[in-house]
Protein backbone atom coordinates (compact mmCIF):
# COMPACT_ATOMS: atom_id res chain seq x y z
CA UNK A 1 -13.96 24.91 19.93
CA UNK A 2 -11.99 22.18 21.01
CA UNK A 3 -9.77 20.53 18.90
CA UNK A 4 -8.82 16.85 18.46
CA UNK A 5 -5.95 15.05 18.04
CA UNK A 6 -4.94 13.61 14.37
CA UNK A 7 -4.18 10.35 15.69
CA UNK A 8 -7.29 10.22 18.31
CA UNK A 9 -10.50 7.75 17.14
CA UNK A 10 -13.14 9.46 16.10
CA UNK A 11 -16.94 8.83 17.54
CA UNK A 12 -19.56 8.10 15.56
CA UNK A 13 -23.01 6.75 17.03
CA UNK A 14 -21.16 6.27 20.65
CA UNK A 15 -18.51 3.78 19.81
CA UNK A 16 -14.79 4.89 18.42
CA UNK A 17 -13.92 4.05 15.25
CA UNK A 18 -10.07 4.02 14.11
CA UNK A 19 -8.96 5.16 11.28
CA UNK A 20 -6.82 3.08 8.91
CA UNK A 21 -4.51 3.39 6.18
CA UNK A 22 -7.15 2.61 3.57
CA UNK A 23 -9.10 6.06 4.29
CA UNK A 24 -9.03 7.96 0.84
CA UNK A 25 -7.98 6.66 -2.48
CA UNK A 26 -4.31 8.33 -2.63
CA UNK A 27 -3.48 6.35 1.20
CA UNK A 28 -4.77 3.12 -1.06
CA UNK A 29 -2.45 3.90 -3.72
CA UNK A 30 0.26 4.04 -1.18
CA UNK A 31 0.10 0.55 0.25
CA UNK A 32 -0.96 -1.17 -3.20
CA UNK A 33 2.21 0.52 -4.17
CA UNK A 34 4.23 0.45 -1.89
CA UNK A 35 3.34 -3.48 -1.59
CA UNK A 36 4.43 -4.13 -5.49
CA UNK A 37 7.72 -2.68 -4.55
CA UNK A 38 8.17 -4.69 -1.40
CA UNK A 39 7.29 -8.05 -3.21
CA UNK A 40 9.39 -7.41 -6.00
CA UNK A 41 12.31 -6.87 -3.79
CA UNK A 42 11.64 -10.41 -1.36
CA UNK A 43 10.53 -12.37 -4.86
CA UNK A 44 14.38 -13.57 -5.25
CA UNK A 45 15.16 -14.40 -1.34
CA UNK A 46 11.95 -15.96 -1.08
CA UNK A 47 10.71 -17.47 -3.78
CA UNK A 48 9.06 -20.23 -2.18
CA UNK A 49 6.67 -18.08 -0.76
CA UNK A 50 5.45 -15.48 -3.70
CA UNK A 51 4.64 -17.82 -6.17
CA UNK A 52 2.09 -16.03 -8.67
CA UNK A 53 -0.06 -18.99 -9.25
CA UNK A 54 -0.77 -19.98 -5.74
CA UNK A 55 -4.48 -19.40 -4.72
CA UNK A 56 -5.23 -17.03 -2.05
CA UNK A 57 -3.70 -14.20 0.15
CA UNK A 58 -0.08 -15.53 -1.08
CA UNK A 59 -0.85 -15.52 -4.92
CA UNK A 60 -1.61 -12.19 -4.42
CA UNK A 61 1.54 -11.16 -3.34
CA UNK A 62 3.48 -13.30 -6.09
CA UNK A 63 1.08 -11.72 -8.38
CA UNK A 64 2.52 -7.95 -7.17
CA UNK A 65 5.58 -9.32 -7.61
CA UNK A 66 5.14 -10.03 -11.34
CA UNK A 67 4.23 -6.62 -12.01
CA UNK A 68 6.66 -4.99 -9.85
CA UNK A 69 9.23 -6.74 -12.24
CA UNK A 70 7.12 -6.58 -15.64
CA UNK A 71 6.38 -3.24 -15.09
CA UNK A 72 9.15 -1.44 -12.97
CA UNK A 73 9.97 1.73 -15.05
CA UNK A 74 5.79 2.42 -14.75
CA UNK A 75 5.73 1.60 -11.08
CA UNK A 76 9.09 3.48 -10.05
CA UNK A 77 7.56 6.84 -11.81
CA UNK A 78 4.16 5.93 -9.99
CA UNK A 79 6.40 5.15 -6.50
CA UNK A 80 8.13 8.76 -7.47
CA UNK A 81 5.01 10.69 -7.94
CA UNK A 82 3.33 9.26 -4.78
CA UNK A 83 6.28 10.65 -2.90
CA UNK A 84 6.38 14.03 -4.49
CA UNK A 85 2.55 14.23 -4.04
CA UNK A 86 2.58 13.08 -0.47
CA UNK A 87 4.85 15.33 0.10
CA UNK A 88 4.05 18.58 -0.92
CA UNK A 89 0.13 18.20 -2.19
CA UNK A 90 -1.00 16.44 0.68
């Protein structure tokens, strides 16, 4: 048997496919976490940018903002158990 690298792309049908970030639904609640945190920390040095009503890709991250202030007792007890779970579940 011959083993493969963890970071190597994988085959499938004769073409290599990488493997993202986004592969299982913990690794998604890593970045949608980990961007609420990041957002809410720029918000005040650039709030020009992160506006929450702004349409598009923008909004979205003025709209992670808002929560990530709202909400930040909830998401630093989610940011805590992600880390204690990534750590020593995963």
């Amino acid at each position: 048997l011959k083993c493969r690298n963890a970071n190597s792309p994988r085959r499938t049908w004769g073409r290599e496919v990488q493997m993202s970030a986004l592969f299982d639904f913990q690794g998604l609640l890593v970045v949608v976490l980990l961007s609420i945190c990041t957002c809410s920390y720029l918000r005040p040095r650039f709030g020009n940018f992160l506006q929450p009503k702004a349409p598009g890709f923008l909004g979205m991250f003025g709209r992670f903002a808002v929560i990530g202030d709202r909400l930040s007792p909830f998401v630093s007890c989610a940011c805590m158990i992600m880390a204690i779970s990534t750590l020593f579940v995963r």
